[in-house]
Protein backbone atom coordinates (compact mmCIF):
# COMPACT_ATOMS: atom_id res chain seq x y z
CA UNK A 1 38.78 3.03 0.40
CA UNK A 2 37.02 2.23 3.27
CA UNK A 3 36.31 5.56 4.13
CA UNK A 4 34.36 5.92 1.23
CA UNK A 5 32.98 2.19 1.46
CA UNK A 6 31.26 3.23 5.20
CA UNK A 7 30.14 6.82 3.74
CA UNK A 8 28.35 5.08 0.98
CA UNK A 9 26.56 2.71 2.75
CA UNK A 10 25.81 5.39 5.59
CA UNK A 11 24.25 7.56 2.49
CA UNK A 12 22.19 4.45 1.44
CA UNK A 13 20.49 3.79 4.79
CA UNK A 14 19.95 6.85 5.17
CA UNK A 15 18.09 6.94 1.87
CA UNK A 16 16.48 3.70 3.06
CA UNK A 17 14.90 5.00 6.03
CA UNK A 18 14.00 8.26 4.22
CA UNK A 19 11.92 6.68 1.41
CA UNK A 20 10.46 4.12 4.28
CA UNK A 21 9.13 7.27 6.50
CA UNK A 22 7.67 8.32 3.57
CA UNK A 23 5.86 5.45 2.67
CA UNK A 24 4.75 4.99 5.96
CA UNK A 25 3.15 8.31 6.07
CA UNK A 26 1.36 7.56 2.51
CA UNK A 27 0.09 4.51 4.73
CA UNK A 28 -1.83 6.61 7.05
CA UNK A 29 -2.87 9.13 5.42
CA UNK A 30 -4.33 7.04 2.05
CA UNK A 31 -5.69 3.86 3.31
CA UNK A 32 -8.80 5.14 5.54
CA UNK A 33 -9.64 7.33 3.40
CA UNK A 34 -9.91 4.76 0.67
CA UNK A 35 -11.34 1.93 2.57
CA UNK A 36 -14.19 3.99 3.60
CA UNK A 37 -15.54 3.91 -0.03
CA UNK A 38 -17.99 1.23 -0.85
CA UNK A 39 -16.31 -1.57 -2.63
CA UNK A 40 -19.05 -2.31 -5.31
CA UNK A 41 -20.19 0.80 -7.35
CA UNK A 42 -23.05 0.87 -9.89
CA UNK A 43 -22.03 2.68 -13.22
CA UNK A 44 -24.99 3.25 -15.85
CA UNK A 45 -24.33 2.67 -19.35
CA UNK A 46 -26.53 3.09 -22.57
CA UNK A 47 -26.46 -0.81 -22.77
CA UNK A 48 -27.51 -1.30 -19.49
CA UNK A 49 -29.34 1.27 -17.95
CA UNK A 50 -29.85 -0.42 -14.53
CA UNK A 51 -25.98 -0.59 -14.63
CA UNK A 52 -23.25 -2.72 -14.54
CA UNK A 53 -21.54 -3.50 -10.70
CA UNK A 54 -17.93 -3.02 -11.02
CA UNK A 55 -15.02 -3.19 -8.01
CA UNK A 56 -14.01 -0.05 -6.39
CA UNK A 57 -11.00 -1.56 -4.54
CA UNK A 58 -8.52 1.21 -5.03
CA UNK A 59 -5.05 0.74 -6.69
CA UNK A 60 -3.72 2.75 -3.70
CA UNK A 61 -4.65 -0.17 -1.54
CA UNK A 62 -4.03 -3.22 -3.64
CA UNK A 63 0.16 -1.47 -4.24
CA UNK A 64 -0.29 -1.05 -0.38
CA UNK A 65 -0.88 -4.75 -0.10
CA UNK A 66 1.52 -5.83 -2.26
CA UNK A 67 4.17 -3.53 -1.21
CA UNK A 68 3.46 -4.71 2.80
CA UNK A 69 4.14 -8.57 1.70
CA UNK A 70 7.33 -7.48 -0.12
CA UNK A 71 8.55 -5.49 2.90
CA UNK A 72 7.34 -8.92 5.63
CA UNK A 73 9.35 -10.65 3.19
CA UNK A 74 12.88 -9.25 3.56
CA UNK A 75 12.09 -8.29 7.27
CA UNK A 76 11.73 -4.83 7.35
CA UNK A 77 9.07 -3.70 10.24
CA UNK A 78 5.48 -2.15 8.77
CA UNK A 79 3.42 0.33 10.60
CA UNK A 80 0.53 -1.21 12.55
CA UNK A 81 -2.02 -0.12 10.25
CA UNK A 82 -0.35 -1.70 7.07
CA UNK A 83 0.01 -4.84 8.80
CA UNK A 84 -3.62 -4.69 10.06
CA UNK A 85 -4.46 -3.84 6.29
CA UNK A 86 -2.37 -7.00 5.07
CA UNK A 87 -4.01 -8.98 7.62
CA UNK A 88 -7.02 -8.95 6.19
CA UNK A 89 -5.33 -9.26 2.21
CA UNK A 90 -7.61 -12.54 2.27
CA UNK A 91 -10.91 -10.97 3.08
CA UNK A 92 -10.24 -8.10 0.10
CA UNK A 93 -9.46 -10.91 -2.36
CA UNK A 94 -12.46 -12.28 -1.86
């Protein structure tokens, strides 16, 4: 029994730091790109033809966020770049 107790939870944190690698990768490679886009966008519509401003903040980047405060918040380390994003969580709110 706990043979197979130790093997299981091996298996899991394994799996742990598997899916973590590759969320830190998604970290790097997504959130430059998408913070180099300009944050307000003008869209023309028929109604307005000057256009309507709308946000451009990326749902890439606000799951980043979110996910980065989850992780802080059962202590499990974050790239530098995430936390440099999250420091700054504040500032995109805004």
């Amino acid at each position: 029994m706990e043979k197979l107790y130790s093997s299981l939870c091996k298996g899991l944190k394994e799996f742990e730091e598997i899916k973590i690698a590759e969320w830190v990768q998604g970290i790097e490679d997504n959130t430059d790109v998408h913070l180099c886009k300009y944050l307000l966008v003008r869209e023309d519509t028929e109604i307005a033809p000057e256009g309507f401003m709308r946000v451009n903040f990326d749902p890439v980047l606000v799951r980043a966020l979110r996910e980065v405060k989850y992780l802080q918040l059962i202590d499990i380390s974050v790239p530098e770049k995430a936390s440099e994003l999250f420091q700054k969580v504040n500032v995109y709110r805004t």
